[in-house]
N, C-alpha and C. Protein backbone atom coordinates (compact mmCIF):
# COMPACT_ATOMS: atom_id res chain seq x y z
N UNK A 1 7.78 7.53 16.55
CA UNK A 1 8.36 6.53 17.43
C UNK A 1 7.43 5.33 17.59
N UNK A 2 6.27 5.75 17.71
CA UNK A 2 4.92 4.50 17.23
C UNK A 2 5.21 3.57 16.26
N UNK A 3 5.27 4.01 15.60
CA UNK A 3 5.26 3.35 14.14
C UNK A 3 6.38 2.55 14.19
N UNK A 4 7.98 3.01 14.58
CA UNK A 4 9.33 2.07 14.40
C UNK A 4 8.76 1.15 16.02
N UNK A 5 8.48 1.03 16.86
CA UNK A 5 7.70 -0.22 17.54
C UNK A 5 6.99 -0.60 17.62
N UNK A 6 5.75 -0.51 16.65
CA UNK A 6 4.60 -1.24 15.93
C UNK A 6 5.02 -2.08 15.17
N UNK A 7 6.01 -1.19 14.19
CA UNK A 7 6.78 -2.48 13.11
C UNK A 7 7.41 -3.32 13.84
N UNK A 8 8.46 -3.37 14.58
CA UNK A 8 9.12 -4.27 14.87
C UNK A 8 8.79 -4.65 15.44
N UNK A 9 7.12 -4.95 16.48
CA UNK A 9 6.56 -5.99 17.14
C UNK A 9 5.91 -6.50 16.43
N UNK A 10 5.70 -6.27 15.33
CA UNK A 10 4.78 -6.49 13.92
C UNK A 10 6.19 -7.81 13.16
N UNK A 11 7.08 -7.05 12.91
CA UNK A 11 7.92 -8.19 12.28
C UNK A 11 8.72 -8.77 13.31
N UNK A 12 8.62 -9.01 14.05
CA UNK A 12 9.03 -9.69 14.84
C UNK A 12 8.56 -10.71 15.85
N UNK A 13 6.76 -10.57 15.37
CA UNK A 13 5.67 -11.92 16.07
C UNK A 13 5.99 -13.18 15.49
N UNK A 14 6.97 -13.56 14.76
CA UNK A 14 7.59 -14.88 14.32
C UNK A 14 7.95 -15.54 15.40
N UNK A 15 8.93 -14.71 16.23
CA UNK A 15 9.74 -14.88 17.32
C UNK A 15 8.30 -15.33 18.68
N UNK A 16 7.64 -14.00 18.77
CA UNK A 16 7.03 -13.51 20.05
C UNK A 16 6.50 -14.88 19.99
N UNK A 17 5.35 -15.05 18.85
CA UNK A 17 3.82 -15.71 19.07
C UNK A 17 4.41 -17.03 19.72
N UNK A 18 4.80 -18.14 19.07
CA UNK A 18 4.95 -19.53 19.55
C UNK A 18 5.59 -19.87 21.22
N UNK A 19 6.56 -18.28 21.84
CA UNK A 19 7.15 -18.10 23.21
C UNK A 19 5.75 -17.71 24.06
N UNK A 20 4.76 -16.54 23.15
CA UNK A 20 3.50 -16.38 24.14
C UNK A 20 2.32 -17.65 24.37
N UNK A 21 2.53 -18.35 23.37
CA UNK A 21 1.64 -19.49 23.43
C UNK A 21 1.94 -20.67 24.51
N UNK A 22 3.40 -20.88 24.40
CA UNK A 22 3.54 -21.64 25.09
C UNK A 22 3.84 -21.11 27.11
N UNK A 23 3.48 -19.77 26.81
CA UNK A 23 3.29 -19.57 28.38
C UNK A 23 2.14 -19.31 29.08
N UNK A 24 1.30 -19.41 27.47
CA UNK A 24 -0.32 -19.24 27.94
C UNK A 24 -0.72 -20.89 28.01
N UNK A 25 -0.03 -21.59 27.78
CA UNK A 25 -0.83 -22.82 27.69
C UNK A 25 -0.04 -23.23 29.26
N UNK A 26 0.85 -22.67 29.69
CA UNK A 26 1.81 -23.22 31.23
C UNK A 26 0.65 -22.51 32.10
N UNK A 27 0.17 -21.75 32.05
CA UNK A 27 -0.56 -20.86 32.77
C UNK A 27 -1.95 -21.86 32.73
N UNK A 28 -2.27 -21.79 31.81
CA UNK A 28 -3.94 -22.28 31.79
C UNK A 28 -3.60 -24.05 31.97
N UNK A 29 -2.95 -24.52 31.15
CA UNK A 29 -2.83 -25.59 31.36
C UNK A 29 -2.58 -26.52 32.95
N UNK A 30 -1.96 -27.74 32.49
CA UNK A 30 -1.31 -28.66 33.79
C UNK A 30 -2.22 -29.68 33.86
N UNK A 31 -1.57 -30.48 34.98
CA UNK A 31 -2.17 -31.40 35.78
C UNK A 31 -3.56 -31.38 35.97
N UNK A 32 -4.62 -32.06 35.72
CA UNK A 32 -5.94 -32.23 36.24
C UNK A 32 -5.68 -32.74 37.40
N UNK A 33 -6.78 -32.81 37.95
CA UNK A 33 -6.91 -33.20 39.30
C UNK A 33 -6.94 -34.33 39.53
N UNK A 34 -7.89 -35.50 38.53
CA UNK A 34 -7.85 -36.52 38.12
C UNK A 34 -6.58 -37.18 38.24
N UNK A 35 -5.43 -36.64 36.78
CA UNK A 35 -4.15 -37.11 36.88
C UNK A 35 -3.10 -37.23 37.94
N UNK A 36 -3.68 -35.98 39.04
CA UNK A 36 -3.27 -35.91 40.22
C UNK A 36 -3.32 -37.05 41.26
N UNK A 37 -4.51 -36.97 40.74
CA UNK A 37 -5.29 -38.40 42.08
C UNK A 37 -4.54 -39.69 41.64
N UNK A 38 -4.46 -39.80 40.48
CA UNK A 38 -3.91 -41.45 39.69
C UNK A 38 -2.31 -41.26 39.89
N UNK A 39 -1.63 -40.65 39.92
CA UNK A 39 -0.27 -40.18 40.27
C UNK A 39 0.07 -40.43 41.92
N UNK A 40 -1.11 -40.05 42.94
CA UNK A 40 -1.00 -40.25 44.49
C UNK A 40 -1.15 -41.77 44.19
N UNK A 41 -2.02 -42.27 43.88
CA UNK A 41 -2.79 -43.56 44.11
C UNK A 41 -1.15 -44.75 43.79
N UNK A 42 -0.96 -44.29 42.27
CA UNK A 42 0.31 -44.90 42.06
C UNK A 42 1.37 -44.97 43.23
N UNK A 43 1.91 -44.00 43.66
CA UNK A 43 2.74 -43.69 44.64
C UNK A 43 2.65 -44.44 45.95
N UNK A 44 0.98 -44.90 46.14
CA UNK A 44 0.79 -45.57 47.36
C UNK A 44 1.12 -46.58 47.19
N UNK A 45 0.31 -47.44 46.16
CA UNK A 45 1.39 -49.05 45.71
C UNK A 45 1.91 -48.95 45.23
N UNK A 46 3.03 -48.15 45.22
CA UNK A 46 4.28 -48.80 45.38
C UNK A 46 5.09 -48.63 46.56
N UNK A 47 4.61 -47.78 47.57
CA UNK A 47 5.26 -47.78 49.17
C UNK A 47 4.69 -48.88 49.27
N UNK A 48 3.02 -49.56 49.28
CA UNK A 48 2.59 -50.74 49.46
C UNK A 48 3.28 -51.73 48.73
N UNK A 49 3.65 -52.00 47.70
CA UNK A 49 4.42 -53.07 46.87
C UNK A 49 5.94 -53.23 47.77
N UNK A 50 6.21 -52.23 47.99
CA UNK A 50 7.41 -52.58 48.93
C UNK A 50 7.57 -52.97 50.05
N UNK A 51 6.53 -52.96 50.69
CA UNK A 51 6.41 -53.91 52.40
C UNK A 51 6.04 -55.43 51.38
N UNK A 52 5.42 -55.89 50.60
CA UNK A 52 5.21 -56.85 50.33
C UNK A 52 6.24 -57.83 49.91
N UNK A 53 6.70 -58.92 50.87
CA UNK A 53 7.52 -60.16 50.13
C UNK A 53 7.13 -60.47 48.92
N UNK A 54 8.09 -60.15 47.73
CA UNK A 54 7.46 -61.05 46.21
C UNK A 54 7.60 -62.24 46.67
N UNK A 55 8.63 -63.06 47.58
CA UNK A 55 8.56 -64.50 47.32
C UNK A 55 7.72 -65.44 48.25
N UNK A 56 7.14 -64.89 49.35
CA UNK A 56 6.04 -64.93 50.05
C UNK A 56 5.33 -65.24 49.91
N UNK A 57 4.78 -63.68 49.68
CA UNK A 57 3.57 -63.54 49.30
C UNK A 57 2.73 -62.97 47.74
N UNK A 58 3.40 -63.86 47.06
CA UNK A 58 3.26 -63.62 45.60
C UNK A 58 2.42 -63.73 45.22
N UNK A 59 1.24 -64.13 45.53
CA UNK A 59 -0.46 -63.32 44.87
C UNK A 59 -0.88 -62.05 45.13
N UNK A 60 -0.70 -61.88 46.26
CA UNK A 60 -1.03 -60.23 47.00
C UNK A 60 0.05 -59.63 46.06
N UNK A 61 1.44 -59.75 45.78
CA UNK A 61 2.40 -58.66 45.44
C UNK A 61 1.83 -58.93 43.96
N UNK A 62 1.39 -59.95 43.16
CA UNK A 62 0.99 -59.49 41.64
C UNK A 62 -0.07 -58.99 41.45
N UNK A 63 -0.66 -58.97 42.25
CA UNK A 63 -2.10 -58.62 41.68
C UNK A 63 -2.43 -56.97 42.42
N UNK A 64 -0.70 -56.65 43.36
CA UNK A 64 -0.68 -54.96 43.49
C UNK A 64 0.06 -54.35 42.51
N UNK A 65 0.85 -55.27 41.73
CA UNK A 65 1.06 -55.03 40.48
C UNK A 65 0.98 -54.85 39.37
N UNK A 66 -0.51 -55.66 39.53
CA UNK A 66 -1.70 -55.38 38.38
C UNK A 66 -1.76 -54.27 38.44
N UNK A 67 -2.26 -53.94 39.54
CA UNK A 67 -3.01 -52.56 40.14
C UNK A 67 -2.35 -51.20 39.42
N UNK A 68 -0.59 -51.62 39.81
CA UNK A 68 -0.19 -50.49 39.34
C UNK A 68 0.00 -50.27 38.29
N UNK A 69 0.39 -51.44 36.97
CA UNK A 69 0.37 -51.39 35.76
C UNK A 69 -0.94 -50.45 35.14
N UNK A 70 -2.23 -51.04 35.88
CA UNK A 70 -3.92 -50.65 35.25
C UNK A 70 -3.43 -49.31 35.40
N UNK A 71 -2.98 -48.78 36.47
CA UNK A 71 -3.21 -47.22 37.10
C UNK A 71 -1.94 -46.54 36.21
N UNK A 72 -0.86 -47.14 36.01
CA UNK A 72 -0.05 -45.98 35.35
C UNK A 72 -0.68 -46.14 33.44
N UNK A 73 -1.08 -47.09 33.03
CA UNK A 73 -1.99 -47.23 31.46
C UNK A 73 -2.79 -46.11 31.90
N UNK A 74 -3.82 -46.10 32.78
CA UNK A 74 -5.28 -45.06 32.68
C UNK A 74 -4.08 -43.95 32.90
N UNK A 75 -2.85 -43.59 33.83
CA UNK A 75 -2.25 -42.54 33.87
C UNK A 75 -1.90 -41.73 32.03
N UNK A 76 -1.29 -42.68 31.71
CA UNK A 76 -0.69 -42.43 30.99
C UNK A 76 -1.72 -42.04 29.29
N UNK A 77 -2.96 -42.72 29.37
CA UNK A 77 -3.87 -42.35 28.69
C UNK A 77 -4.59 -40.70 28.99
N UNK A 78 -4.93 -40.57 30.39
CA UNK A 78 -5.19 -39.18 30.67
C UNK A 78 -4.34 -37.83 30.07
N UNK A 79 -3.05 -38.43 30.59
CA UNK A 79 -1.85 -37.26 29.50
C UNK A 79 -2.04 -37.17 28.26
N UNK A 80 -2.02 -38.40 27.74
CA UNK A 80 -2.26 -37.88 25.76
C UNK A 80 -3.42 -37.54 25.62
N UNK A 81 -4.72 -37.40 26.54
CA UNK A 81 -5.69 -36.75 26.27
C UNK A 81 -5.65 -35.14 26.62
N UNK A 82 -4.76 -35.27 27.77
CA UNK A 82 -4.54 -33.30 27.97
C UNK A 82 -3.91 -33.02 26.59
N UNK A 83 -2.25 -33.88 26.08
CA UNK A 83 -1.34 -33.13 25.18
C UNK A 83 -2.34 -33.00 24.44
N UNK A 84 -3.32 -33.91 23.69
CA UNK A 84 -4.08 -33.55 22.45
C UNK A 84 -5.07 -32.72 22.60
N UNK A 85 -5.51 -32.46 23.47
CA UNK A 85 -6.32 -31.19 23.79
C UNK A 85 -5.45 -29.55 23.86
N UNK A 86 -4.01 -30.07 24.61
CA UNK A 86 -3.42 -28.95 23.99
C UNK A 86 -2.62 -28.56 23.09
N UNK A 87 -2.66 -29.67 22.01
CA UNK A 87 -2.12 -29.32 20.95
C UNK A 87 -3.19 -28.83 19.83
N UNK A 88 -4.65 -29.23 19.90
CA UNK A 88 -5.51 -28.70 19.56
C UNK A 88 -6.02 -26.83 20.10
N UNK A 89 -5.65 -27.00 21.30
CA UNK A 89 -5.75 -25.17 21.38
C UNK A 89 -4.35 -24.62 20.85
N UNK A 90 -3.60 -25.35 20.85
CA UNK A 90 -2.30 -24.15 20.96
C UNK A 90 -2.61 -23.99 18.79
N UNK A 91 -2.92 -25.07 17.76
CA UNK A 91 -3.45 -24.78 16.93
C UNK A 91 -3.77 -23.71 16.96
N UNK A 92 -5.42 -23.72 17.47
CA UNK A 92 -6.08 -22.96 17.45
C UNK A 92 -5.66 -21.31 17.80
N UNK A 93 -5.11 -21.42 19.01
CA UNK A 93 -4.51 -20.01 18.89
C UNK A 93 -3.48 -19.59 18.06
N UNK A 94 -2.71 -20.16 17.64
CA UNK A 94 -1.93 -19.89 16.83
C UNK A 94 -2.47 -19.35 15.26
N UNK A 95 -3.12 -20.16 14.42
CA UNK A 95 -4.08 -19.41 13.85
C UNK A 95 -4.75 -18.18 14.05
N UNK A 96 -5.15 -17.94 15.27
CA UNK A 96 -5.88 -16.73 15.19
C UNK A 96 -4.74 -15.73 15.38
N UNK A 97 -3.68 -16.09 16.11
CA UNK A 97 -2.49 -14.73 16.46
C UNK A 97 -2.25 -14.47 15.04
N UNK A 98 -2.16 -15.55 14.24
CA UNK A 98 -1.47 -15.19 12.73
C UNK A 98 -2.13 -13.79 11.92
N UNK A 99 -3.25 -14.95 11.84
CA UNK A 99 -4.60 -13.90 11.41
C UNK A 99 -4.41 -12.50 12.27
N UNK A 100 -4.20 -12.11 13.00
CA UNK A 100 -4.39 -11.48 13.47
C UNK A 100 -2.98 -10.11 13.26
N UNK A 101 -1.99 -10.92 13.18
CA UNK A 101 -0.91 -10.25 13.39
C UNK A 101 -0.92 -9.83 11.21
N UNK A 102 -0.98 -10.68 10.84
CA UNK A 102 -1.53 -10.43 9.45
C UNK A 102 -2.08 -9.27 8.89
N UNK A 103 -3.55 -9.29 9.50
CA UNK A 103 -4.40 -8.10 9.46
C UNK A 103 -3.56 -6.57 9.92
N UNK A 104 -2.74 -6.81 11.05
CA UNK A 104 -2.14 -5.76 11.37
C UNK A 104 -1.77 -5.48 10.34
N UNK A 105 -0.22 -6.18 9.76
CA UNK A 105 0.66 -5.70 8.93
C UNK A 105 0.32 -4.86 7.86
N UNK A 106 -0.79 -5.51 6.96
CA UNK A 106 -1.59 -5.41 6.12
C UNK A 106 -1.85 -3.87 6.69
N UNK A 107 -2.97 -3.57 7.64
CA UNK A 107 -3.15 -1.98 8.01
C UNK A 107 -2.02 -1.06 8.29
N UNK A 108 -0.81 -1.54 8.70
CA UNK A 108 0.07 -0.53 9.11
C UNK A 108 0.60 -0.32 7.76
N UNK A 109 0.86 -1.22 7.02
CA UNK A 109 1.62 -1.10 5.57
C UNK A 109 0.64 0.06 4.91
N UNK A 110 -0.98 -0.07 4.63
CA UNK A 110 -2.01 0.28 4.36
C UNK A 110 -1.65 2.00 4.76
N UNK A 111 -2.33 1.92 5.79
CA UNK A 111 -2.09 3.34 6.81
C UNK A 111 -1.07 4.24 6.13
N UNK A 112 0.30 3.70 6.63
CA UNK A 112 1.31 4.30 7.08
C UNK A 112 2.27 3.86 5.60
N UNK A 113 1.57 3.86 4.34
CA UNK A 113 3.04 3.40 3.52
C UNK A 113 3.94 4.91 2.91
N UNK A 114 3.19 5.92 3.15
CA UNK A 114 4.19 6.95 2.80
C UNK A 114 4.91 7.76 4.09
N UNK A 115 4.63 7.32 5.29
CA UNK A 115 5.33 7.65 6.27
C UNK A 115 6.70 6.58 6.41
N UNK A 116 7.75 7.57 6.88
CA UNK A 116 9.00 6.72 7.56
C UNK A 116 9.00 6.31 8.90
N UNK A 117 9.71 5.01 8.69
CA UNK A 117 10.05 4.73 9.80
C UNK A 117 11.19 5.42 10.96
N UNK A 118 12.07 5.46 10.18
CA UNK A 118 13.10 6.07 10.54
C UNK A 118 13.60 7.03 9.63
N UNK A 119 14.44 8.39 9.47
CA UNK A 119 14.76 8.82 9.17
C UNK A 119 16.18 9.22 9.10
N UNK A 120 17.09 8.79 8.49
CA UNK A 120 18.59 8.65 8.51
C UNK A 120 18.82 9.75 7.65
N UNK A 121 20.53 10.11 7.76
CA UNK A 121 21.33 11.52 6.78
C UNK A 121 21.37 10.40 5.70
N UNK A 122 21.53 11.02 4.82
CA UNK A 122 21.43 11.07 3.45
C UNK A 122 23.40 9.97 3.38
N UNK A 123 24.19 10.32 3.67
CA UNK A 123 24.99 9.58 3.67
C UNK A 123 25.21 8.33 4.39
N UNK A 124 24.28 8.22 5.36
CA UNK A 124 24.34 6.98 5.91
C UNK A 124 23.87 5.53 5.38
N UNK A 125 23.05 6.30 4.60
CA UNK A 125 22.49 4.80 3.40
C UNK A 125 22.77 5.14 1.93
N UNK A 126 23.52 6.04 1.82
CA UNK A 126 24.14 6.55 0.37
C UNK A 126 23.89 5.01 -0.71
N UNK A 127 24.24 3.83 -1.00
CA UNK A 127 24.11 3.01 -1.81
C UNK A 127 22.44 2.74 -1.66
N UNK A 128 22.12 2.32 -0.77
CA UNK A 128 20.63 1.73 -0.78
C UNK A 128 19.21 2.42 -0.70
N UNK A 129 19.67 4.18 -0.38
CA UNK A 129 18.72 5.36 0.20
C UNK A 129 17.41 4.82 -0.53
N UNK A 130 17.61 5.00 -1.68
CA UNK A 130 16.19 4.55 -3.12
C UNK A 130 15.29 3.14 -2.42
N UNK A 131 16.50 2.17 -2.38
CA UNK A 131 15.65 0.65 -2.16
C UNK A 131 15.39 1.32 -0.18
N UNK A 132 15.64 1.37 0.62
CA UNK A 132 15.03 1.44 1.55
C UNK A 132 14.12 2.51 1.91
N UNK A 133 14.00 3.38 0.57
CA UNK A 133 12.54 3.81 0.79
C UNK A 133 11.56 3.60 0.34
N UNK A 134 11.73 2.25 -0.41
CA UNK A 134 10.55 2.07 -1.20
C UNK A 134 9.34 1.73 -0.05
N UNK A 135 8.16 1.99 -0.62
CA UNK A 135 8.03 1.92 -2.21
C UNK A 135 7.59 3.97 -2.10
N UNK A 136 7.28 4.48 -0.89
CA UNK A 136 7.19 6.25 -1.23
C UNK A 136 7.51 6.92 -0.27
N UNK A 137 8.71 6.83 0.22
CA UNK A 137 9.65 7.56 0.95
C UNK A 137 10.53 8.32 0.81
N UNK A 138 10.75 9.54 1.17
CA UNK A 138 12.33 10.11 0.75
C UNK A 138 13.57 9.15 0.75
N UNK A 139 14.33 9.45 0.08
CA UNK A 139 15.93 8.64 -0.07
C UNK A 139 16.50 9.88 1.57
N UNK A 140 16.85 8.49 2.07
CA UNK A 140 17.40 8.75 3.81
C UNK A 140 16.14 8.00 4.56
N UNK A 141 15.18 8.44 4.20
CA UNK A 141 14.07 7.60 5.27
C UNK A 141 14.01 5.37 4.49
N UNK A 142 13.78 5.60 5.95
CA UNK A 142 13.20 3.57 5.63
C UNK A 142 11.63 3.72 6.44
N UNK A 143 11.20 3.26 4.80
CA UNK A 143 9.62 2.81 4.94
C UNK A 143 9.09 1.47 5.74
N UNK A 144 7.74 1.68 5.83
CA UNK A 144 7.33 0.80 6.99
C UNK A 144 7.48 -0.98 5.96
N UNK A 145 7.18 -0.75 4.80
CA UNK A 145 7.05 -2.66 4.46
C UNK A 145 8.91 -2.57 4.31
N UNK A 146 9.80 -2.23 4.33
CA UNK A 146 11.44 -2.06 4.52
C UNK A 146 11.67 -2.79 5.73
N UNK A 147 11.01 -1.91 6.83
CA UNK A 147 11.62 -1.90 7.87
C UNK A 147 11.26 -2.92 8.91
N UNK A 148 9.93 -3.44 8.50
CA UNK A 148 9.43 -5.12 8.46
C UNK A 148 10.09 -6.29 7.89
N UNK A 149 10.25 -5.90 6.47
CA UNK A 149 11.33 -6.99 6.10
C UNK A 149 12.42 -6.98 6.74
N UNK A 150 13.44 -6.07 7.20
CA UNK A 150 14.23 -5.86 7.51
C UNK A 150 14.09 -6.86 8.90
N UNK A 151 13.46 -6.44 9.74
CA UNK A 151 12.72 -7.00 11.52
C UNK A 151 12.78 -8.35 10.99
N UNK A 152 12.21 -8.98 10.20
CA UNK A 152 11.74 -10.33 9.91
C UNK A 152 13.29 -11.03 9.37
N UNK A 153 13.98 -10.51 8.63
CA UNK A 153 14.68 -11.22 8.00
C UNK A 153 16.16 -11.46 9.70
N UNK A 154 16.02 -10.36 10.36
CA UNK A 154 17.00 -10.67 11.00
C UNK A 154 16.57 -11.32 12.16
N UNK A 155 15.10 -11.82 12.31
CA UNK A 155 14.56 -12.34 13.51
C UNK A 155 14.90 -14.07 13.09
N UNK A 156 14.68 -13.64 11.73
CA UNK A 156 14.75 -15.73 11.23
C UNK A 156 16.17 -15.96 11.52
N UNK A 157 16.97 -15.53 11.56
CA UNK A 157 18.26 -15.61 10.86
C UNK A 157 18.85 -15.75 12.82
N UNK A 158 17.93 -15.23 13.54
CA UNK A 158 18.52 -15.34 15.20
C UNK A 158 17.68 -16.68 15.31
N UNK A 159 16.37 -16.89 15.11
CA UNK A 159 15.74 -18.37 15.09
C UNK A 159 16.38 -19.37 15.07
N UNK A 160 16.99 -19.07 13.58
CA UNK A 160 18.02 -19.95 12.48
C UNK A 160 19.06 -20.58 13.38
N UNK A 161 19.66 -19.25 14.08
CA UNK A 161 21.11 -19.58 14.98
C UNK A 161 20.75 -19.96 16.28
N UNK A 162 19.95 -20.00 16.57
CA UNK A 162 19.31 -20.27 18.18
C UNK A 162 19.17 -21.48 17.65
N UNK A 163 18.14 -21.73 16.82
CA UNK A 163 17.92 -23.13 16.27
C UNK A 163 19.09 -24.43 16.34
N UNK A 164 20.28 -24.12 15.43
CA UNK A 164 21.22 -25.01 15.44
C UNK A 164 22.14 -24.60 15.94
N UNK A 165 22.14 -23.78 16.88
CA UNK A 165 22.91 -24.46 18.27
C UNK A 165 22.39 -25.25 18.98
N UNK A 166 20.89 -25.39 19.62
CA UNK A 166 20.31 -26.67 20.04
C UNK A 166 20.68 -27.57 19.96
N UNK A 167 20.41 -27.60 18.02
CA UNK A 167 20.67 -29.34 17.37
C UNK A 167 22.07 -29.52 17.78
N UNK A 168 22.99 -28.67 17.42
CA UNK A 168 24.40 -29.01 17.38
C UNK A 168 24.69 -29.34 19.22
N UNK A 169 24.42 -29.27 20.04
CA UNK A 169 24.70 -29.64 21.55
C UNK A 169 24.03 -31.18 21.54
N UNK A 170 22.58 -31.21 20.85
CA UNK A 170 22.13 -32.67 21.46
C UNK A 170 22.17 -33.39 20.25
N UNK A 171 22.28 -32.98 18.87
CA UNK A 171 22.74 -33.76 17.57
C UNK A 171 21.22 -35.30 17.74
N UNK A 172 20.64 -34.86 18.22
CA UNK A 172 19.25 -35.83 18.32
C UNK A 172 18.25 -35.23 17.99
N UNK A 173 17.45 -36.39 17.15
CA UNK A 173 16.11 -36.04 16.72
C UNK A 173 15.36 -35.84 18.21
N UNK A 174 14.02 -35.23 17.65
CA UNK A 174 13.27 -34.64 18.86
C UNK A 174 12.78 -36.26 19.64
N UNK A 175 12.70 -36.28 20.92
CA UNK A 175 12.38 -37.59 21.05
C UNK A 175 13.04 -38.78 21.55
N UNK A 176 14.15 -38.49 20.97
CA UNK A 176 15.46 -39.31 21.93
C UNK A 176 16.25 -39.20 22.75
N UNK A 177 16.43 -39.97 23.42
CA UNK A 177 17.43 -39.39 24.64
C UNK A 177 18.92 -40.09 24.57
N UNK A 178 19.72 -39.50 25.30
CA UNK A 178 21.02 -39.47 25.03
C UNK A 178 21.62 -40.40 25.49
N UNK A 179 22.10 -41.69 24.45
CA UNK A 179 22.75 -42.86 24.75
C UNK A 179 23.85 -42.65 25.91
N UNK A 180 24.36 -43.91 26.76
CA UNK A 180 24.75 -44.29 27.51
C UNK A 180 25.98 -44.25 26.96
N UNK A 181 27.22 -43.68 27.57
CA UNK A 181 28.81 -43.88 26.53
C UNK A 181 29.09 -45.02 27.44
N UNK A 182 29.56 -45.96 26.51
CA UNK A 182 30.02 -47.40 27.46
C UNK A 182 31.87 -46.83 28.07
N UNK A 183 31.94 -47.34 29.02
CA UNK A 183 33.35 -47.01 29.38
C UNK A 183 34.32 -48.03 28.61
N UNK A 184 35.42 -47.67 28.89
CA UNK A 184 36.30 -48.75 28.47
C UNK A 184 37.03 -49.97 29.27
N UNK A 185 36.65 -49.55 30.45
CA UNK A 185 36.65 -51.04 31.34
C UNK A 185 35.75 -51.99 31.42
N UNK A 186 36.07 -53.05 31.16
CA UNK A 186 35.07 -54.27 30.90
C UNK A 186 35.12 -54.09 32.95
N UNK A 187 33.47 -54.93 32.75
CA UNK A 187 32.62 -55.09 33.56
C UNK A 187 32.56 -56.37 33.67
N UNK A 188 32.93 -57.18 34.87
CA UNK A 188 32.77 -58.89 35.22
C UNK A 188 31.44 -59.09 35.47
N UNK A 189 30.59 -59.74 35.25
CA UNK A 189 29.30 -60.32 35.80
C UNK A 189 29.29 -60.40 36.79
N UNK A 190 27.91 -60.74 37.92
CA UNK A 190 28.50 -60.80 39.43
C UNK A 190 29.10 -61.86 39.71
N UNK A 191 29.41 -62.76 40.60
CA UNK A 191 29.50 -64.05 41.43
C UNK A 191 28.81 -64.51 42.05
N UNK A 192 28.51 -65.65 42.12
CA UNK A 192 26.79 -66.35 42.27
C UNK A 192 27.72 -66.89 43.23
């Protein structure tokens, strides 16, 4: 019973790894404190930008406008320094899960290639008994590199379909957002 959920957490880290990564990076990751502070600071001028008359007092209101332009640039520079820091670990881990999940396969295949995974009647796989025991299994049993391929091929194939249903709902490249449908009533300009 080891072995048939070794394999299939084994062929099936296609799926797992990139879902565990990205909840180890929600976990460890976020907001600095920094970005925090430049995010409050923003927030203040602009409650402050809004007591201010632009037509007034239009040096004070541009130059809190400076302010906030400078502060959301340094904002907005701090973020692509987290994403690239975590797109550099999530790399990094990802590589090593590979490696790692690799090495497994490699030993369980190693280990365990004349043990079955499962063991089925003899009529239940009557056409294929031979090919799903390769490569040294009885005909009725499915061997461990079988029963991996097997895990793998039907994990891509749920990827596959998970996959383009996505695309097919937002039919957009990654990155864009979803145009405005114009109505079909024309719109008058205002009245001055």
């Amino acid at each position: 019973m080891y072995l048939l959920l070794l394999t299939t957490f084994l062929g099936s880290a296609e799926m797992l790894i990139p879902g565990f990564i990205q909840f180890l990076l929600k976990v460890v990751g976020g907001e600095s404190v920094a970005e925090q502070k430049i995010k409050h600071e923003i927030t203040k001028m602009r409650q402050q930008l809004q007591t201010i008359s632009m037509v007034d007092q239009f040096a004070s209101y541009a130059k809190v406008q400076r302010k906030i332009n400078l502060l959301n640039q340094h904002y907005k520079d701090k973020v692509m320094e987290r994403f690239i820091g975590e797109q550099n670990i999530r790399l990094r881990i990802t590589g090593v899960l590979w490696a790692v999940v690799a090495l497994l396969c490699l030993w369980v295949v190693w280990e365990h290639r004349s043990n079955a995974v499962v063991a089925l009647p003899y009529d239940l796989v009557w056409p294929l008994g031979p090919l799903l025991a390769f490569p040294s299994c009885q005909v009725g049993e499915i061997s461990v590199v079988v029963w991996m391929g097997i895990i793998r091929a039907v994990c891509y194939r749920i990827s596959k379909s998970i996959g383009s249903t996505a695309q097919k709902t937002t039919n957009l490249p990654p990155g864009q957002t979803v145009p405005q449908v114009a109505t079909g009533t024309p719109v008058a300009p205002p009245l001055d």
